[in-house]
Protein backbone atom coordinates (compact mmCIF):
# COMPACT_ATOMS: atom_id res chain seq x y z
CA UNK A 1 -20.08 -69.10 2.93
CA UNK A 2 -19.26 -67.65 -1.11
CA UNK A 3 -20.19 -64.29 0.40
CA UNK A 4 -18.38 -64.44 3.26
CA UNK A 5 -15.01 -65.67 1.25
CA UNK A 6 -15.80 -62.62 -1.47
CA UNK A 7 -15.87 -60.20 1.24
CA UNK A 8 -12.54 -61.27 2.80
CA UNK A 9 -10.96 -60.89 -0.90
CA UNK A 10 -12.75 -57.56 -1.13
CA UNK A 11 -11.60 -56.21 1.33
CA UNK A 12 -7.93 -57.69 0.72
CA UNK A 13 -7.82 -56.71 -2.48
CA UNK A 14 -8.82 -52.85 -2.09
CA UNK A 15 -5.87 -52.41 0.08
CA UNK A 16 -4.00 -49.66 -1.96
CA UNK A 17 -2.11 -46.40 -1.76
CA UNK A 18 -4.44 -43.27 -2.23
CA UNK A 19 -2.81 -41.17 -4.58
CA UNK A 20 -2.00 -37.45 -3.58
CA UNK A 21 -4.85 -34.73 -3.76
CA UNK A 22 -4.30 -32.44 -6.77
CA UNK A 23 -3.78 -28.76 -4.88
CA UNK A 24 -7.40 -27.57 -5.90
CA UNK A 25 -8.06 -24.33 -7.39
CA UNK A 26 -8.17 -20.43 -5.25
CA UNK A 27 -11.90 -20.46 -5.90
CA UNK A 28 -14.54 -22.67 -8.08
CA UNK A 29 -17.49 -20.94 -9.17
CA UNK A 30 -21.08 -22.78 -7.72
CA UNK A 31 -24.72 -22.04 -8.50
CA UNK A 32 -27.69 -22.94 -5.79
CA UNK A 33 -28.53 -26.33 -5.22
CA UNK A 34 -32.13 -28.17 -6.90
CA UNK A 35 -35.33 -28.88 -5.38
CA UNK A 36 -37.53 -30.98 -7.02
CA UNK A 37 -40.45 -33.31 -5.80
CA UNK A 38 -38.97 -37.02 -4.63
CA UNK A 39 -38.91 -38.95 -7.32
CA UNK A 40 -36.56 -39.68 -10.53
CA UNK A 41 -34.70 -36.74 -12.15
CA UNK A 42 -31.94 -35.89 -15.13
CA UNK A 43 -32.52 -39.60 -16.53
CA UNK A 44 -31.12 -41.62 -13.48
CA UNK A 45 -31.14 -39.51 -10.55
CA UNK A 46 -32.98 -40.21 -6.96
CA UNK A 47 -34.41 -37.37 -5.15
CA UNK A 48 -34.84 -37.74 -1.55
CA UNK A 49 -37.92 -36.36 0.13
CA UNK A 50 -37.51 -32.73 0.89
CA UNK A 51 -34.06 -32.58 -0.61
CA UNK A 52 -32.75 -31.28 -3.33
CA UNK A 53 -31.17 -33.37 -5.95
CA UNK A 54 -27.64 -32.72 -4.81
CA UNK A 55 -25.90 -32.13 -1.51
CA UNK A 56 -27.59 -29.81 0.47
CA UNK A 57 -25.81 -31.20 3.89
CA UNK A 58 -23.24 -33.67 2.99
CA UNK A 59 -20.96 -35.80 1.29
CA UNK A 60 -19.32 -39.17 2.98
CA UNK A 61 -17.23 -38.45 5.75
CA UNK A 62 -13.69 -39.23 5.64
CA UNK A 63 -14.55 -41.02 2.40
CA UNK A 64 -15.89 -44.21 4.45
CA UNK A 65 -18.53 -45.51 2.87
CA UNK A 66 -20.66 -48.53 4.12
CA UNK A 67 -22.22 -50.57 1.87
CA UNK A 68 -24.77 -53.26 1.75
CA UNK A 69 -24.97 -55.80 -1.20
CA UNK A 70 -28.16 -57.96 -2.97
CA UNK A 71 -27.16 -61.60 -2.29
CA UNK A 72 -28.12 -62.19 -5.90
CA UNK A 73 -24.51 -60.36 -6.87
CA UNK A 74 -22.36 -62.96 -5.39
CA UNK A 75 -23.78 -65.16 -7.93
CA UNK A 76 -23.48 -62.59 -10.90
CA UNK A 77 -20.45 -62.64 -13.48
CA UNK A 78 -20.65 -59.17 -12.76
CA UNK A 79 -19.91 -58.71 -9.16
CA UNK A 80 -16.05 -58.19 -9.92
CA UNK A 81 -17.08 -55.32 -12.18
CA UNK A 82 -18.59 -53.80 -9.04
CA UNK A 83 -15.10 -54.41 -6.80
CA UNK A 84 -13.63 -53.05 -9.57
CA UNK A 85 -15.31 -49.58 -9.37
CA UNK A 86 -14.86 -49.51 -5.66
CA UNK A 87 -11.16 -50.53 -6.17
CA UNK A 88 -10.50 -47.56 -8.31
CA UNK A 89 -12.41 -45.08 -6.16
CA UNK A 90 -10.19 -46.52 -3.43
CA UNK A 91 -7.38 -45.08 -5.06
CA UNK A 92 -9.07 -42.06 -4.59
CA UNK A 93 -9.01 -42.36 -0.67
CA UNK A 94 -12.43 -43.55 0.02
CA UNK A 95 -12.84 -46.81 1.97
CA UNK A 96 -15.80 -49.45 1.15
CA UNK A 97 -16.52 -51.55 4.41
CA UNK A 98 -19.21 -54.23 3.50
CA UNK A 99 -21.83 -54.22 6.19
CA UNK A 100 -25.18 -56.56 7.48
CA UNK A 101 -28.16 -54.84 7.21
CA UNK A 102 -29.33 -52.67 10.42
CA UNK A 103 -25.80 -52.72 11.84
CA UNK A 104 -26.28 -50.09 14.21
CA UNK A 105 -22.26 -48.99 14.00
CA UNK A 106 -23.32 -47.52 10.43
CA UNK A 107 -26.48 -46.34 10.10
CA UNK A 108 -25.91 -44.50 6.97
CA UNK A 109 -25.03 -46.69 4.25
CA UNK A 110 -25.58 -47.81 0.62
CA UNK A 111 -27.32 -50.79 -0.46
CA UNK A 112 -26.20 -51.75 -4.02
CA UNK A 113 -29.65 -53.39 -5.57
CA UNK A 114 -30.02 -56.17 -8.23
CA UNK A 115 -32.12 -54.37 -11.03
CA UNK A 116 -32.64 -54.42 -14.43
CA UNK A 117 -31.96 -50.01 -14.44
CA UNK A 118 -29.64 -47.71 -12.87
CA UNK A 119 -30.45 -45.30 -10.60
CA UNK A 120 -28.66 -43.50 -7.65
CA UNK A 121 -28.81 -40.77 -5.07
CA UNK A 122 -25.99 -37.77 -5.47
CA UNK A 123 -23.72 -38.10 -2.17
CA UNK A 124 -24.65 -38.95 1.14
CA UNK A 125 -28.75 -39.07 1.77
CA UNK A 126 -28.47 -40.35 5.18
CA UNK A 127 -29.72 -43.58 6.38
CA UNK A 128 -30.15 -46.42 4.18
CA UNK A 129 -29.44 -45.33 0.33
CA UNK A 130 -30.02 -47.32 -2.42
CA UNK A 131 -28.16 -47.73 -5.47
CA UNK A 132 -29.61 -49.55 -8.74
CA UNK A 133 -26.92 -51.44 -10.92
CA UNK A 134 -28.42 -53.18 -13.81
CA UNK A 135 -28.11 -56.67 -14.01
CA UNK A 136 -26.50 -57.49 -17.08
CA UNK A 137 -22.92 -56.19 -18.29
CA UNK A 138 -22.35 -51.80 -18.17
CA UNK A 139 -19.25 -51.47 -16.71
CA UNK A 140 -19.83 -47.48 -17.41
CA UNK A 141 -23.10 -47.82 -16.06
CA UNK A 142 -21.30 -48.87 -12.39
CA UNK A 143 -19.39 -46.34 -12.21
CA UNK A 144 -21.94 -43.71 -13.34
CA UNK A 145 -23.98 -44.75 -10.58
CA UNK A 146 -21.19 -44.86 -7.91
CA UNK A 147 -19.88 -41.31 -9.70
CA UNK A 148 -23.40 -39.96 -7.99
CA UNK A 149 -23.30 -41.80 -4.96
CA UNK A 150 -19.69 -40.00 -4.58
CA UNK A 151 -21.15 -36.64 -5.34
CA UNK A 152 -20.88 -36.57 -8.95
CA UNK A 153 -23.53 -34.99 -10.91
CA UNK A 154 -23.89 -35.58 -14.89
CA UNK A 155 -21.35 -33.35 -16.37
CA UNK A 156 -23.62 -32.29 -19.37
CA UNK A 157 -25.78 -30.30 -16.87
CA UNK A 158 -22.86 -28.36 -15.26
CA UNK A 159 -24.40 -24.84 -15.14
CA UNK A 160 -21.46 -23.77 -17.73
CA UNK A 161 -22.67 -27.02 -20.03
CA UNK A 162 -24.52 -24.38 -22.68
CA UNK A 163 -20.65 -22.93 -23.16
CA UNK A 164 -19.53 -26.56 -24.31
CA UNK A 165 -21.60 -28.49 -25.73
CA UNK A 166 -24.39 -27.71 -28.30
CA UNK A 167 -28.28 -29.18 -27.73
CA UNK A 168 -31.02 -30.43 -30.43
CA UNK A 169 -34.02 -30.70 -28.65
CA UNK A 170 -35.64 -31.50 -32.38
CA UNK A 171 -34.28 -34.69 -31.90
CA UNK A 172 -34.99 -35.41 -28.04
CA UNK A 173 -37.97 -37.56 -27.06
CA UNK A 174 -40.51 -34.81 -25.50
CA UNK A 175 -40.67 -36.62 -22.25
CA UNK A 176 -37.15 -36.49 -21.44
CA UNK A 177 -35.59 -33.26 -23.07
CA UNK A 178 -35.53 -32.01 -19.44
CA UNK A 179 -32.40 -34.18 -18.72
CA UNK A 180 -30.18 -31.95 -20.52
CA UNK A 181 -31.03 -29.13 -18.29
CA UNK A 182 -28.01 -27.27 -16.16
CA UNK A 183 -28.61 -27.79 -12.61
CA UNK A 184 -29.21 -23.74 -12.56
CA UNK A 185 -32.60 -24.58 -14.24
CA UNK A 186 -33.95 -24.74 -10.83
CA UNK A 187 -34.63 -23.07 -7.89
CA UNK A 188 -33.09 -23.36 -4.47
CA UNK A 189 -30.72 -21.22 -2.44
CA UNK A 190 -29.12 -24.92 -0.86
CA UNK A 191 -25.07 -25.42 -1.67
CA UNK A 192 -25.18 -28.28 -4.62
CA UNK A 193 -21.38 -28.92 -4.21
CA UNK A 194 -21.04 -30.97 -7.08
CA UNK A 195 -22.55 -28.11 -9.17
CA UNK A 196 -19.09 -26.17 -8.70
CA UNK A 197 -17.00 -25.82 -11.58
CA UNK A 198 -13.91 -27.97 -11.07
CA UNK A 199 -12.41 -28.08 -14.31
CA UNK A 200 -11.47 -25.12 -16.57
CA UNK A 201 -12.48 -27.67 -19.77
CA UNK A 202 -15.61 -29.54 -20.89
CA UNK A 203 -14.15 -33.23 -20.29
CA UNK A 204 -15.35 -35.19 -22.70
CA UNK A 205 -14.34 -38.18 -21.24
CA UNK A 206 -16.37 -38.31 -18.11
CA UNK A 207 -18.12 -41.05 -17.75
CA UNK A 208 -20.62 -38.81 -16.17
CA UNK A 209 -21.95 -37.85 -19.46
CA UNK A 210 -24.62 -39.20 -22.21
CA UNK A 211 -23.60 -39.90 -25.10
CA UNK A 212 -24.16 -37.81 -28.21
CA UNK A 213 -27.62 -39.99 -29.22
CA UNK A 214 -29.12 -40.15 -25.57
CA UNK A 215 -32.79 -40.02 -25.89
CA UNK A 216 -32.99 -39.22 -29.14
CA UNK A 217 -36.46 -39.79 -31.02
CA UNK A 218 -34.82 -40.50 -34.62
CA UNK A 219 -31.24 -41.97 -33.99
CA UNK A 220 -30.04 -38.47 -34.80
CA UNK A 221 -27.58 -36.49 -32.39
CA UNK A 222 -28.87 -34.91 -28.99
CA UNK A 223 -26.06 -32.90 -27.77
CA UNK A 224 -22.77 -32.25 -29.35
CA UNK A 225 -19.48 -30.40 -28.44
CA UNK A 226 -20.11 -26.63 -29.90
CA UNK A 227 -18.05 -27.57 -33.21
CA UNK A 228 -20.21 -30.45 -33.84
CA UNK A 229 -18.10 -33.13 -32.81
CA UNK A 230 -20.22 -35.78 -31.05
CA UNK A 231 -19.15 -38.19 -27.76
CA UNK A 232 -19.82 -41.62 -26.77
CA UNK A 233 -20.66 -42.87 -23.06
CA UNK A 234 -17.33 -44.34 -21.59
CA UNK A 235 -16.49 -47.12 -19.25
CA UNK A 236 -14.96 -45.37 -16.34
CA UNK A 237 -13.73 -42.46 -14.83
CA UNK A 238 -11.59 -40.29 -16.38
CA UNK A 239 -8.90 -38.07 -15.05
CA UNK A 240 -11.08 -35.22 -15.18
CA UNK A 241 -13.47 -37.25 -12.95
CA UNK A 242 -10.96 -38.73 -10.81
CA UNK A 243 -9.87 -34.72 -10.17
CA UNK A 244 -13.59 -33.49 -9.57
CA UNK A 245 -13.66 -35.84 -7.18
CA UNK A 246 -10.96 -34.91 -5.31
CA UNK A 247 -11.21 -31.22 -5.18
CA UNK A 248 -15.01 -31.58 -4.65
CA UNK A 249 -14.38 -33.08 -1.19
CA UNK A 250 -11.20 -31.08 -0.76
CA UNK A 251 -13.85 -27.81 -1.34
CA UNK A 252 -16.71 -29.67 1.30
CA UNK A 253 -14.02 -30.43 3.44
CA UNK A 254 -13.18 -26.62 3.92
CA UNK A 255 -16.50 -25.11 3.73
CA UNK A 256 -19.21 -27.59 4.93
CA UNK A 257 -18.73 -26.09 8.63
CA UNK A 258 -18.89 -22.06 7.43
């Protein structure tokens, strides 16, 4: 009965006015889309069987987005941290309608997990798609996650990222200097449209980055802007995100059919 009472507040709540799309740019520049084996890529990245790592077919359609969650978050202090990432991206004109499981009206849909990590698939996988949100406070860690399952990749491995930001790779832990990669490290002649340049600036802001000491081995820095000026993670999307986002699906929108 708690869930069912959340839901109806949910879904009262979210009710707001999406604000106008940002007239998106005569052309973006893209590179190929990833393939890698299914698995865990880029830090916190799902990779569905036979996929690539980004969108090779899709992103949500007409922004509706299905979702499933873990009983165990309607008795989190967190779960309004969650409502409040999918109240903000509902200012950005997609709709979250809370589901049952196997509810045959929406067969593709997320289900938000109860884990101790975060993980996500980029954009729409098909069929059930889970998203990890760890268990204990990260409001930035939410919306990371639900920045992927959007379409959002992380914007430190844009393919223009080496014209930004500067790497140290003496200070990365061996196992996981391949998470600063640009997407163009691999190979795939697939459409990745979140790989498309958006912006015309290196937002430092996103909360689709890693901070400046993300697996580093000694505490020292592991990317910086080119000047030297190091980042934190954020909280939440920035206006840079908020504006990938929409010309990202005003691009798919235009081109997914050609």
């Amino acid at each position: 009965m708690k869930a069912y009472y959340l839901l109806i507040l949910l879904l009262i709540g979210c009710i707001s006015e999406p604000i106008e799309v940002i007239e998106e740019k005569e052309a973006y520049t893209c590179t190929g889309s990833t393939y890698v084996p299914t698995g865990v890529v880029l830090g916190d990245i799902l990779v569905p069987e036979n996929k690539g790592v980004g969108l090779n077919t899709e992103l949500w359609e007409d922004k509706i987005i299905p979702y499933y969650l873990d009983a165990r978050w309607y008795d989190s202090p967190y779960l309004q941290d969650i409502y409040k990432v999918m109240d903000h991206l509902e200012t950005l004109g997609f709709t979250f309608i809370p589901i049952e499981l196997f509810d045959e009206k929406y067969p593709d849909y997320i289900y938000v997990k109860y884990a101790g990590f975060g993980y996500s698939y980029i954009g729409k996988k098909g069929g059930e798609q889970q998203i990890y949100l760890p268990t204990s406070y990260n409001n930035g860690a939410f919306a990371h996650e639900f920045g992927h399952v959007v379409g959002l990749g992380h914007t430190h491995n844009t393919p223009s990222s080496s014209e930004w930001l500067k790497f140290y790779p003496e200070n990365m832990i061996e196992e996981n200097k391949s998470f600063f990669e640009p997407w163009s490290s691999y190979d795939n002649t697939n459409r990745l449209y979140n790989s498309c340049e958006y912006l015309d600036y290196y937002d430092i802001n996103s909360v689709m980055n890693y901070g400046s000491t993300a697996y580093s081995k000694n505490g020292e820095y592991t990317m910086t802007l080119k000047d030297g000026t190091p980042f934190n993670t954020v909280d939440f999307f920035s206006e840079g995100d908020n504006l990938t986002i929409l010309r990202m699906y005003d691009y798919w929108e235009q081109t997914k059919n050609k």
